[in-house]
Protein backbone atom coordinates (compact mmCIF):
# COMPACT_ATOMS: atom_id res chain seq x y z
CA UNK A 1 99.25 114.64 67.58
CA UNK A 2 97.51 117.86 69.18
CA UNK A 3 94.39 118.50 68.16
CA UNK A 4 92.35 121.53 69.05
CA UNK A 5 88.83 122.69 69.37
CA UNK A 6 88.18 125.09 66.38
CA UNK A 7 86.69 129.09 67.78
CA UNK A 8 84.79 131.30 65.60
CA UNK A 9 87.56 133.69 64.96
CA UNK A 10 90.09 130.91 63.74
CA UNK A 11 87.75 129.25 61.14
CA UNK A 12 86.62 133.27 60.21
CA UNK A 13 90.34 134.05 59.48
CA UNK A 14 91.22 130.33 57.60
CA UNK A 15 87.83 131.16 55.39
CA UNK A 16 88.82 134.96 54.90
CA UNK A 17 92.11 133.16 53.53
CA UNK A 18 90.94 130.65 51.73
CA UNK A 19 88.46 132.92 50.00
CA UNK A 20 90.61 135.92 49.33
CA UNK A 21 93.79 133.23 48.09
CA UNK A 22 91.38 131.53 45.90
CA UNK A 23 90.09 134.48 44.11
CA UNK A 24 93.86 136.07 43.76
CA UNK A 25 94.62 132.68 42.41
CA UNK A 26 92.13 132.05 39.91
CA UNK A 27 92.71 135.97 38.23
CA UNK A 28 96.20 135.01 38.57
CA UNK A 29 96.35 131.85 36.71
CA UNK A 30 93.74 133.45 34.54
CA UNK A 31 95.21 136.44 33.14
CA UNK A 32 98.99 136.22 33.85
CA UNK A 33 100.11 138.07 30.58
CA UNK A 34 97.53 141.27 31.40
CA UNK A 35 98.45 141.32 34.79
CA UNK A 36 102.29 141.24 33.86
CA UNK A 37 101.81 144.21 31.76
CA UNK A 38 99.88 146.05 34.36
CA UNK A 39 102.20 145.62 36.97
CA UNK A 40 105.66 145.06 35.62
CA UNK A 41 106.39 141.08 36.84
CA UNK A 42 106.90 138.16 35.20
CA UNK A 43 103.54 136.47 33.72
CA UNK A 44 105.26 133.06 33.87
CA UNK A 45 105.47 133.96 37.77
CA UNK A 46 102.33 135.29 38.31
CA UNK A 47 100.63 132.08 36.73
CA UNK A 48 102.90 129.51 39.24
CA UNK A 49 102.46 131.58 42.39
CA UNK A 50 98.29 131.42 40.52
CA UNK A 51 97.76 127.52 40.33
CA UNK A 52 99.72 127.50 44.08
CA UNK A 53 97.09 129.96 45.52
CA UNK A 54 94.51 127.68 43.68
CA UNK A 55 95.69 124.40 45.96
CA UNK A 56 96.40 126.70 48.85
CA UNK A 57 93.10 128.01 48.83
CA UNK A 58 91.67 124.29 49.16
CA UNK A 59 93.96 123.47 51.70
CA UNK A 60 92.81 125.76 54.08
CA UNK A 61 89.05 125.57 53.28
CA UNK A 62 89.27 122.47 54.02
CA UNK A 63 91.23 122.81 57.37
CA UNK A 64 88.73 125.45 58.14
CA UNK A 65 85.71 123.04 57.90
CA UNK A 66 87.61 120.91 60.80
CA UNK A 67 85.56 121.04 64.03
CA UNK A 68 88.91 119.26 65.78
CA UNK A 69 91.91 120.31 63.30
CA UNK A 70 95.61 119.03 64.18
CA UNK A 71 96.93 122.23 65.42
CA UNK A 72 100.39 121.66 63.61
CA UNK A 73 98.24 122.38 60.61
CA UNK A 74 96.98 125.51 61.41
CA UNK A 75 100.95 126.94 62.87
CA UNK A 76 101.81 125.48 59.02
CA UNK A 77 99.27 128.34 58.12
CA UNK A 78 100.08 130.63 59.95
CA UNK A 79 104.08 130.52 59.69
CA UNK A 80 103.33 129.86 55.92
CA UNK A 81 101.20 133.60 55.68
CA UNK A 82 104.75 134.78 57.39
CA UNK A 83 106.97 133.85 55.20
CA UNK A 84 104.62 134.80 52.60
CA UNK A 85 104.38 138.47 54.04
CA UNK A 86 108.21 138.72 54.65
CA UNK A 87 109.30 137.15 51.07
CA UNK A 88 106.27 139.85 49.14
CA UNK A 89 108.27 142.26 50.73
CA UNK A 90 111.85 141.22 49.93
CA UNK A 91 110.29 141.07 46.32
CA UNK A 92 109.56 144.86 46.18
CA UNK A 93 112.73 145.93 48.64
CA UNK A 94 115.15 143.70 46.40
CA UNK A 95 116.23 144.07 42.85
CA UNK A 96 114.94 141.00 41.19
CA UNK A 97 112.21 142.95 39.66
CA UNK A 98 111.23 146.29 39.09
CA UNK A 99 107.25 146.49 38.96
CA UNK A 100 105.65 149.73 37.94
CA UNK A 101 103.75 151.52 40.84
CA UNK A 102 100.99 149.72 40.25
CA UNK A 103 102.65 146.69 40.79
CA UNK A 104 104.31 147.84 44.20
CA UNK A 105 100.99 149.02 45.30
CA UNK A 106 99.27 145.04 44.38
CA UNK A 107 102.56 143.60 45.76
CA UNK A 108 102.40 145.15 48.89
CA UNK A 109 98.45 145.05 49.29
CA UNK A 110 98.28 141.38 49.17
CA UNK A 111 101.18 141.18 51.51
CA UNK A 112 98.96 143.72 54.15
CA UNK A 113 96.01 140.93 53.80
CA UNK A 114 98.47 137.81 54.34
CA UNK A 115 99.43 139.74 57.55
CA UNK A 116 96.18 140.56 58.85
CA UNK A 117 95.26 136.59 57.87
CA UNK A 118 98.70 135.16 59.85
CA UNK A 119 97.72 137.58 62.93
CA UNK A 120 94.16 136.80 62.77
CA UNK A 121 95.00 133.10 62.29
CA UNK A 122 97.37 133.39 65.51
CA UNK A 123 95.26 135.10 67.91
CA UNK A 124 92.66 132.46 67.17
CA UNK A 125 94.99 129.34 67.99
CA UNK A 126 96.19 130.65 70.71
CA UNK A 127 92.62 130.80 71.67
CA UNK A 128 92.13 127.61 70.99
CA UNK A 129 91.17 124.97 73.53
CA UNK A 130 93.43 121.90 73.02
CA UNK A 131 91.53 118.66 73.27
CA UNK A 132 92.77 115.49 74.73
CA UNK A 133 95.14 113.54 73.02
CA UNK A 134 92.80 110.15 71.13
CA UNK A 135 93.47 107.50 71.55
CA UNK A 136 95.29 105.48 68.70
């Protein structure tokens, strides 16, 4: 598998991510009824997409203390932040929930910071300096 050589501004983007996905995790899975009150959507919800953020958050801290990371990894990232921008905003376009403005506003917030992560994240690989296949 490719592996590449890990630059400054990939590993500054994956801890960014890790970081910020932690903390939204842990207030998340903390305070899921509170939160659902604030902003209109479902505590249950809010304390699944919580515990994910929680292993998320490990994944990629731990990717981004990789000096040679398997670059299939880091596009699993980075399409992951995607999907994760596109589906936050299908949440507050659709009608599967109606979230007070509040909740809009946290909604699409978080989905602005996934975006700036993915594109961050991307510029970074593509910066990256694959290594030479090792040897098995």
């Amino acid at each position: 598998m490719k592996r590449i050589a890990m630059n400054r501004l990939l590993r500054g983007a994956l801890v960014a991510d890790a970081i910020a996905s932690g903390t939204l995790g842990a207030l998340l899975a903390a305070l899921p009824a509170m939160l659902a009150s604030l902003f209109s959507l479902p505590g249950a919800g809010l304390r699944y997409v919580g515990l994910f953020l929680i292993g998320y958050a490990a994944a990629v801290g731990a990717l981004a203390t990789r000096q040679r990371p398997l670059a299939i990894l880091v596009w699993a990232v980075v399409i992951g932040n995607a999907l994760w921008l596109i589906d936050s905003i299908l949440v507050v376009a659709g009608a599967w929930v109606a979230p007070t403005s509040l909740g809009y506003a946290f909604v699409v917030a978080q989905a602005l910071a996934v975006g700036v992560f993915a594109e961050l994240q991307f510029v970074g690989l593509r910066r990256a300096v694959p290594l030479a296949a090792a040897a098995s």
